[in-house]
Protein backbone atom coordinates (compact mmCIF):
# COMPACT_ATOMS: atom_id res chain seq x y z
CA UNK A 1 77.78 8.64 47.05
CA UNK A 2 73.72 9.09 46.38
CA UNK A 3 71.54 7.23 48.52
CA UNK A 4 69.64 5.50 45.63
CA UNK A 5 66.25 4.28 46.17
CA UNK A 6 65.38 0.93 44.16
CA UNK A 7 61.88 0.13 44.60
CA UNK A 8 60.24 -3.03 43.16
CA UNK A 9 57.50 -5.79 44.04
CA UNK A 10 57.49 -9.94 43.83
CA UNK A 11 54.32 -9.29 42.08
CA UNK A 12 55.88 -7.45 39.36
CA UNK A 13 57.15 -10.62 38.09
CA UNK A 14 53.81 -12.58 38.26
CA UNK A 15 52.38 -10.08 35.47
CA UNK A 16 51.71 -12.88 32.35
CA UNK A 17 51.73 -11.82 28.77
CA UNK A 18 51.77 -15.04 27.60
CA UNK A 19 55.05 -17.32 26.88
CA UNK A 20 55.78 -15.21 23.31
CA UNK A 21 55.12 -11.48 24.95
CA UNK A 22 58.54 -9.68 25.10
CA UNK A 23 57.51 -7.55 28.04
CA UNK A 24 57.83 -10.19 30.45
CA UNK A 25 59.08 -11.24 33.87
CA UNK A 26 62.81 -12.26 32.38
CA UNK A 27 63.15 -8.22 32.07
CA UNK A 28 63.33 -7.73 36.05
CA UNK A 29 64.88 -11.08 36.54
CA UNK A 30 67.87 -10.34 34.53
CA UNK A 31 68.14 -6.88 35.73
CA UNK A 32 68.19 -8.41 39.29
CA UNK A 33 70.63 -10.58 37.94
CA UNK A 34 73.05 -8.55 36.68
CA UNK A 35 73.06 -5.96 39.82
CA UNK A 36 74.14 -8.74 42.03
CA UNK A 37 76.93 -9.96 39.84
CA UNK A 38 78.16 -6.75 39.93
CA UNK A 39 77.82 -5.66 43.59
CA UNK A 40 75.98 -2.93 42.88
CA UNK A 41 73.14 -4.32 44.53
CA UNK A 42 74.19 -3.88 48.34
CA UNK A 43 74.76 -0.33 47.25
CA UNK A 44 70.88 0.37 46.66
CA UNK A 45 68.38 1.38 49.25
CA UNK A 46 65.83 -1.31 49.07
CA UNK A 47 62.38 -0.46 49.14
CA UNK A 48 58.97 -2.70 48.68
CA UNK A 49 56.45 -0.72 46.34
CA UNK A 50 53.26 -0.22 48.04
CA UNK A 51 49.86 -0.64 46.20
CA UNK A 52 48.37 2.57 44.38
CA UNK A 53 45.66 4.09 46.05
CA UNK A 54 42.08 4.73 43.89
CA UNK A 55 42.71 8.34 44.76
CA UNK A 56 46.51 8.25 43.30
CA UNK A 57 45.22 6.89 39.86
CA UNK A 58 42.05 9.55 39.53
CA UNK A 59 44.61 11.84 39.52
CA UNK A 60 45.80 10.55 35.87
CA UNK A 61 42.60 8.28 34.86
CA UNK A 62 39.38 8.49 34.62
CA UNK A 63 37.05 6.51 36.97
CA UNK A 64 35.61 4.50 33.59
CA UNK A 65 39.17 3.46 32.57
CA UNK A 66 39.70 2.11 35.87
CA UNK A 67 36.41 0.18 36.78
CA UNK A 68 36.62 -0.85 32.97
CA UNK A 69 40.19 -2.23 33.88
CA UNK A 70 39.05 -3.84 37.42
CA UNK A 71 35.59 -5.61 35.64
CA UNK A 72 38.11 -7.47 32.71
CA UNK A 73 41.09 -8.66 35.12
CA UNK A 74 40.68 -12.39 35.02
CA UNK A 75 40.02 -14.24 38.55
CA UNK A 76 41.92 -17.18 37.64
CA UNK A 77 45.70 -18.21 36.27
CA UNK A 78 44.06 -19.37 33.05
CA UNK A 79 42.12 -16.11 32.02
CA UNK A 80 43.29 -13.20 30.03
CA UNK A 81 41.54 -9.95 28.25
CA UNK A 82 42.81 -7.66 25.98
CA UNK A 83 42.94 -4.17 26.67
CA UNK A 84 44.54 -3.74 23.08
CA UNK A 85 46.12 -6.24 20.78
CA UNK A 86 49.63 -5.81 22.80
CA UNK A 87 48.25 -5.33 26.16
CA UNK A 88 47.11 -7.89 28.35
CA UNK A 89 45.37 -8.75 31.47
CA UNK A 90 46.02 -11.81 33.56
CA UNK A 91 45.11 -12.65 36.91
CA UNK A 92 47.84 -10.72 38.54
CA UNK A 93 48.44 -7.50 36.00
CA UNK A 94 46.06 -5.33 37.93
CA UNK A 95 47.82 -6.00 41.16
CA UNK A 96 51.62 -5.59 38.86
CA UNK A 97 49.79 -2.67 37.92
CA UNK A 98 49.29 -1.05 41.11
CA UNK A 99 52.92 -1.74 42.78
CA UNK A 100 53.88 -0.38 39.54
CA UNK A 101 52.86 2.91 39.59
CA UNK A 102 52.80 2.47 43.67
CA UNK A 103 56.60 2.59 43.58
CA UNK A 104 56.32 5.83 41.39
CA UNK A 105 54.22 7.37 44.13
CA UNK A 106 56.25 6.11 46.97
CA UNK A 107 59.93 6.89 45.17
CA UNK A 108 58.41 10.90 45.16
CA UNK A 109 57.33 10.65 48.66
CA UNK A 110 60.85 9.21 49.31
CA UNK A 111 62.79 11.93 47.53
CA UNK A 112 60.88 15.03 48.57
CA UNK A 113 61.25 14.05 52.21
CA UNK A 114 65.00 13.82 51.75
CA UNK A 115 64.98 9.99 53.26
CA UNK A 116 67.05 8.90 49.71
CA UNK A 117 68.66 11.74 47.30
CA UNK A 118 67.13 9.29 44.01
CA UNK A 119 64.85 6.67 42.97
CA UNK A 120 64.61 3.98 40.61
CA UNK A 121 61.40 1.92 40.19
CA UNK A 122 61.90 -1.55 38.78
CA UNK A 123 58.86 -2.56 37.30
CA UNK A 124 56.37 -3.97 35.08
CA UNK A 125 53.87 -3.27 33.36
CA UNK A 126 55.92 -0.45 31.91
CA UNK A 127 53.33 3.13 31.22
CA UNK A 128 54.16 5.64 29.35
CA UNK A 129 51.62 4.66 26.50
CA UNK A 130 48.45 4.12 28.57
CA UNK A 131 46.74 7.61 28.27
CA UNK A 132 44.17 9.16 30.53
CA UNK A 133 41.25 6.48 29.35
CA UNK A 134 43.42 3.84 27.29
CA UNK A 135 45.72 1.41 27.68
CA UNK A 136 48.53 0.80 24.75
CA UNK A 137 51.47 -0.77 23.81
CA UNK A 138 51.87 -3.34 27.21
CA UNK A 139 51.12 -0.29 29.66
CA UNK A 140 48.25 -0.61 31.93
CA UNK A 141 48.66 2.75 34.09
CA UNK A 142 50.83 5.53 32.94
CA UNK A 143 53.13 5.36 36.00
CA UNK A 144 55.21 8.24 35.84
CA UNK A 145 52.36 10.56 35.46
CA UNK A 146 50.62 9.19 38.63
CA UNK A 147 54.14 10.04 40.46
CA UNK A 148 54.27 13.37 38.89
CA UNK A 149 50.50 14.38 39.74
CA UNK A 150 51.33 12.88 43.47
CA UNK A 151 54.77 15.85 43.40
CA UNK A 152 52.21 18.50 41.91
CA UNK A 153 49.30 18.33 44.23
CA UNK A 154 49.95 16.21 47.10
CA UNK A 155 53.54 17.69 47.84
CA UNK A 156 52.74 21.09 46.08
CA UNK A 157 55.49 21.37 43.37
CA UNK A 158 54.96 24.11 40.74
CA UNK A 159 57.59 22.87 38.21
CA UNK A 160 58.73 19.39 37.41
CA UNK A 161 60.54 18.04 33.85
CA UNK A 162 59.78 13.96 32.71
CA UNK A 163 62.49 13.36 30.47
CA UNK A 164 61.87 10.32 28.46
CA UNK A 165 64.30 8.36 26.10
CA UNK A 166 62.57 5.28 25.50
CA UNK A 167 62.41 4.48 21.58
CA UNK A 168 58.74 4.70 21.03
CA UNK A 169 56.84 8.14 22.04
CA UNK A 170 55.49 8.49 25.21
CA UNK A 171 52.11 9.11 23.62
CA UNK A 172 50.21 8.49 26.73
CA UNK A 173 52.23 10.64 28.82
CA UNK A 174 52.29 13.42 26.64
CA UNK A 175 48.36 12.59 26.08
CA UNK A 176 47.79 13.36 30.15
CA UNK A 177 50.42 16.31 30.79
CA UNK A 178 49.17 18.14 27.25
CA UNK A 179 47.45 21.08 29.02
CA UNK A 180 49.52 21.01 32.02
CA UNK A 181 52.50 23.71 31.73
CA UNK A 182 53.62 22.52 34.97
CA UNK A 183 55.28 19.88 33.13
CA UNK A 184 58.20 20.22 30.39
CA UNK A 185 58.64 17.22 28.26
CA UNK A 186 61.27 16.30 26.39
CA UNK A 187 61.52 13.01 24.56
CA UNK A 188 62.98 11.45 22.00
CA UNK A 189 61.95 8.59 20.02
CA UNK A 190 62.27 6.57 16.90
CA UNK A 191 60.30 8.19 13.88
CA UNK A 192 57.85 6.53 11.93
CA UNK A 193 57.72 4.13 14.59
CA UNK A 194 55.07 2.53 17.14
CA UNK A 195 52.91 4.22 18.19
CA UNK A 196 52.55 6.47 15.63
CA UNK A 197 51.09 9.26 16.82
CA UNK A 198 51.34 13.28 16.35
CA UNK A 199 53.63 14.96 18.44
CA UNK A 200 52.88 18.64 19.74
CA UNK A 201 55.64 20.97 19.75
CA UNK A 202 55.20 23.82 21.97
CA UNK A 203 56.71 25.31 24.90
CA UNK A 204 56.24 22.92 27.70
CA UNK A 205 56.32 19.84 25.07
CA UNK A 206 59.66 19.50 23.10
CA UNK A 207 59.48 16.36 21.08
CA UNK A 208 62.41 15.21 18.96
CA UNK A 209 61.97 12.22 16.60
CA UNK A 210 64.76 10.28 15.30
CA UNK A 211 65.34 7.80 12.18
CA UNK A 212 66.02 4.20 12.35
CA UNK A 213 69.36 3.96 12.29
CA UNK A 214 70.31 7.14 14.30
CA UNK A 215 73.14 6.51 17.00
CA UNK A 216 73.73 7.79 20.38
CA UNK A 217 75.90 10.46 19.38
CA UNK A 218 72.67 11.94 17.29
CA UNK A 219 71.01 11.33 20.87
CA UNK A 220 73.37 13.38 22.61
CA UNK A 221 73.18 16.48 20.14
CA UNK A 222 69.45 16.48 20.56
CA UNK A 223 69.88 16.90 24.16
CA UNK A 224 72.25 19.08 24.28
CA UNK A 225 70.54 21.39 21.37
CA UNK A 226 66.64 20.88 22.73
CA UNK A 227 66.87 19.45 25.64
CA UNK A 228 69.50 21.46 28.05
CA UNK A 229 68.12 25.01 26.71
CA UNK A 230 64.34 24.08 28.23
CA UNK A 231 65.69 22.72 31.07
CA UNK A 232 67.78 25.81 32.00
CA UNK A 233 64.71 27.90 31.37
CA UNK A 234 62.53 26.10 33.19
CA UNK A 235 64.37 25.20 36.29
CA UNK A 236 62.57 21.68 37.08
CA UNK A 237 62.30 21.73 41.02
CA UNK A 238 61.94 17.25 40.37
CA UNK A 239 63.20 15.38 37.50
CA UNK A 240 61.31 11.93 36.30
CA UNK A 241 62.74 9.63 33.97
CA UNK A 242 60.82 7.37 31.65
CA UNK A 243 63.63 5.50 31.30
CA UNK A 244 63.00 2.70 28.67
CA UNK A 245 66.45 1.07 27.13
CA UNK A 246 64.74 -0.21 23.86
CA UNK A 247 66.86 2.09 22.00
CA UNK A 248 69.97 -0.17 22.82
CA UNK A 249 71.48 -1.86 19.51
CA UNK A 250 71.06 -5.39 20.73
CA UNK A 251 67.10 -4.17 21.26
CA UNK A 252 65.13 -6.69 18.45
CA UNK A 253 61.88 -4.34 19.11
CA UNK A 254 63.61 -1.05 17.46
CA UNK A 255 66.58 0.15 15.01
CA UNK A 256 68.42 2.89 17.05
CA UNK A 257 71.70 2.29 18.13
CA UNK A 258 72.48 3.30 21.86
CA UNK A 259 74.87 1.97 23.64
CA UNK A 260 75.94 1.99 27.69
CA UNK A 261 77.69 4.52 27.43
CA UNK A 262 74.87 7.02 25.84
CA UNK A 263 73.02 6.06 29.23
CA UNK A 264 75.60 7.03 31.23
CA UNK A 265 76.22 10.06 29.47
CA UNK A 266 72.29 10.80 29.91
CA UNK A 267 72.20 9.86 33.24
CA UNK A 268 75.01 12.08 34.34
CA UNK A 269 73.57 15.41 32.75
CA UNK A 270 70.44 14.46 34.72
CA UNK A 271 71.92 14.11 37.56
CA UNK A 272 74.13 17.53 37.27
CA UNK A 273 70.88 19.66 35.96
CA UNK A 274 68.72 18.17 39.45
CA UNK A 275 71.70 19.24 41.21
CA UNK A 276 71.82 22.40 39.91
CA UNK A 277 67.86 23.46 40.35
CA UNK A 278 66.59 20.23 41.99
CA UNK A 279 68.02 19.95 44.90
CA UNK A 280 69.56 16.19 43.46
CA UNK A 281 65.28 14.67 43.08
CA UNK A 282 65.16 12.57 40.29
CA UNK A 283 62.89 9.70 40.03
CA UNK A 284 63.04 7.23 37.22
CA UNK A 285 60.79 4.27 36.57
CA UNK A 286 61.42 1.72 33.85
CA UNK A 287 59.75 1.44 30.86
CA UNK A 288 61.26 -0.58 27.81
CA UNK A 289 64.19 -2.78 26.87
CA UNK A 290 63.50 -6.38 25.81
CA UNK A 291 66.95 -7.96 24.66
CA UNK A 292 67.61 -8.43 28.29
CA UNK A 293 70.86 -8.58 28.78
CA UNK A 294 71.20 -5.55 26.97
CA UNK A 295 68.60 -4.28 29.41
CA UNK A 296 69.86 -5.70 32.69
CA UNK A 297 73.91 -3.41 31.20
CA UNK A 298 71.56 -0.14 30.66
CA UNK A 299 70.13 -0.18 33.87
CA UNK A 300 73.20 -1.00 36.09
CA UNK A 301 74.79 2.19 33.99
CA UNK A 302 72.10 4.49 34.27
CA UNK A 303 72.18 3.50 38.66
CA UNK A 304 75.74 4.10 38.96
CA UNK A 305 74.76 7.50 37.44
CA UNK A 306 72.17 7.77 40.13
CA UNK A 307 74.23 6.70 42.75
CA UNK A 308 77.53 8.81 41.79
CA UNK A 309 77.88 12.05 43.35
């Protein structure tokens, strides 16, 4: 068996959006939830998400983004400001903000020194839309890219692939890696769709929309067709996930229709391609899935895949 990394933070869950918001703390609760009931929680290596150093985020955002950020966080439980019309800030999202894309940093750090073989970061605010100077679509900091830029230049990587299977493009993440060949990514996401943005194809970006509707087994032929031939060329010596289960039937936010079982199947050729030119690093950090039981299923599926060797 994989030693697993799960890293989260208490303050994840005091992140408000407001009583209506679907990104909310219920997310992590129920995925908590639902890895005790199943005993796959003692399996885990349990790991508190430290905070995100000012250097960390630089790396991804520009120093106006983040002062802008800091200035509009509310000081009290009653205040809010919107970054965007989806994205909010309450007295504790900066701080959610920070573990968040802390526990990216610190699941790298983790896997490159060989202490786990895998992470998964359980947290909220999800990222993958916030771009180098913007935040979108209930991301504050585009997590994943922080953890990537942390493998690149802090650990000295040449080559690393972000996979990301969420059901709305990973605009922002595609927005900070666009000039960076060190990066492949591949995603897939529902087409027209949130957030409705161009997607460059070109060697180091392979983007591969999908109609509402579409089912897992459409899923798996675009991976296998697009997704395993870049991979094999480019030999990813780290894998990172953006792994958002909003593409899950029961999700009310979307119309594709994966199931568990399309996760595990996903998760698995992950894990085989990082064994093959990896050396077995993957990190994954959550972004989407609000029907939550639906959710708290995808995620146990996708860390039994992490965990099975």
């Amino acid at each position: 068996m994989n030693k697993t990394a799960y890293i989260s933070h208490p303050v994840c869950l005091k992140h408000d959006n407001g009583i209506d918001h679907p990104e909310s703390p219920r997310r992590l609760l129920a995925i908590d939830k639902q890895l005790k009931d199943s005993g796959l929680h003692q399996d885990l290596e349990h790991f508190e998400a430290p905070e995100v150093s000012r250097e960390q985020l630089e790396r991804v955002h520009s120093n106006e983004y983040l002062d802008y950020v800091k200035k509009n966080t509310p000081a009290t439980l009653t205040g809010t400001f919107y970054l965007d019309p989806d994205t909010r800030l309450s007295r504790y999202a900066l701080d959610a903000a920070g573990r968040a894309a802390g526990a990216v940093v610190h699941a790298v750090d983790l896997v490159i020194e060989k202490k786990v073989n895998n992470a998964f970061c359980a947290v909220r605010p999800p990222g993958h839309h916030a771009k180098k100077d913007q935040a979108m679509g209930f991301c504050v900091f585009n997590n994943i890219t922080i953890g990537i830029a942390h493998a690149l230049e802090h650990h000295g990587l040449e080559r690393v692939a972000l996979l990301d299977f969420d059901v709305h493009h990973g605009n922002g993440s595609e927005n900070i890696i666009a000039s960076d060949e060190r990066v492949l990514f591949c995603s897939i996401f529902q087409h027209p769709f949130y957030p409705g943005e161009p997607c460059s194809n070109n060697k180091h970006i392979i983007c591969s929309p999908m109609k509402a509707g579409a089912s897992g087994n459409e899923f798996r032929q675009i991976v296998q067709d697009k997704w395993l031939p870049a991979l094999n060329q480019f030999k990813p010596q780290m894998i990172f996930i953006s792994a958002g289960f909003d593409a899950h039937a029961d999700d009310f936010l979307a119309n594709l229709n994966f199931t568990e079982s399309d996760y595990q199947w996903v998760s698995e050729l992950i894990v085989a391609v990082a064994d093959k030119y990896s050396e077995g690093r993957i990190v994954s950090s959550l972004e989407g899935g609000y029907q939550v039981d639906a959710l708290a299923r995808s995620v146990e599926t996708h860390l039994k895949s992490l965990l099975s060797k």
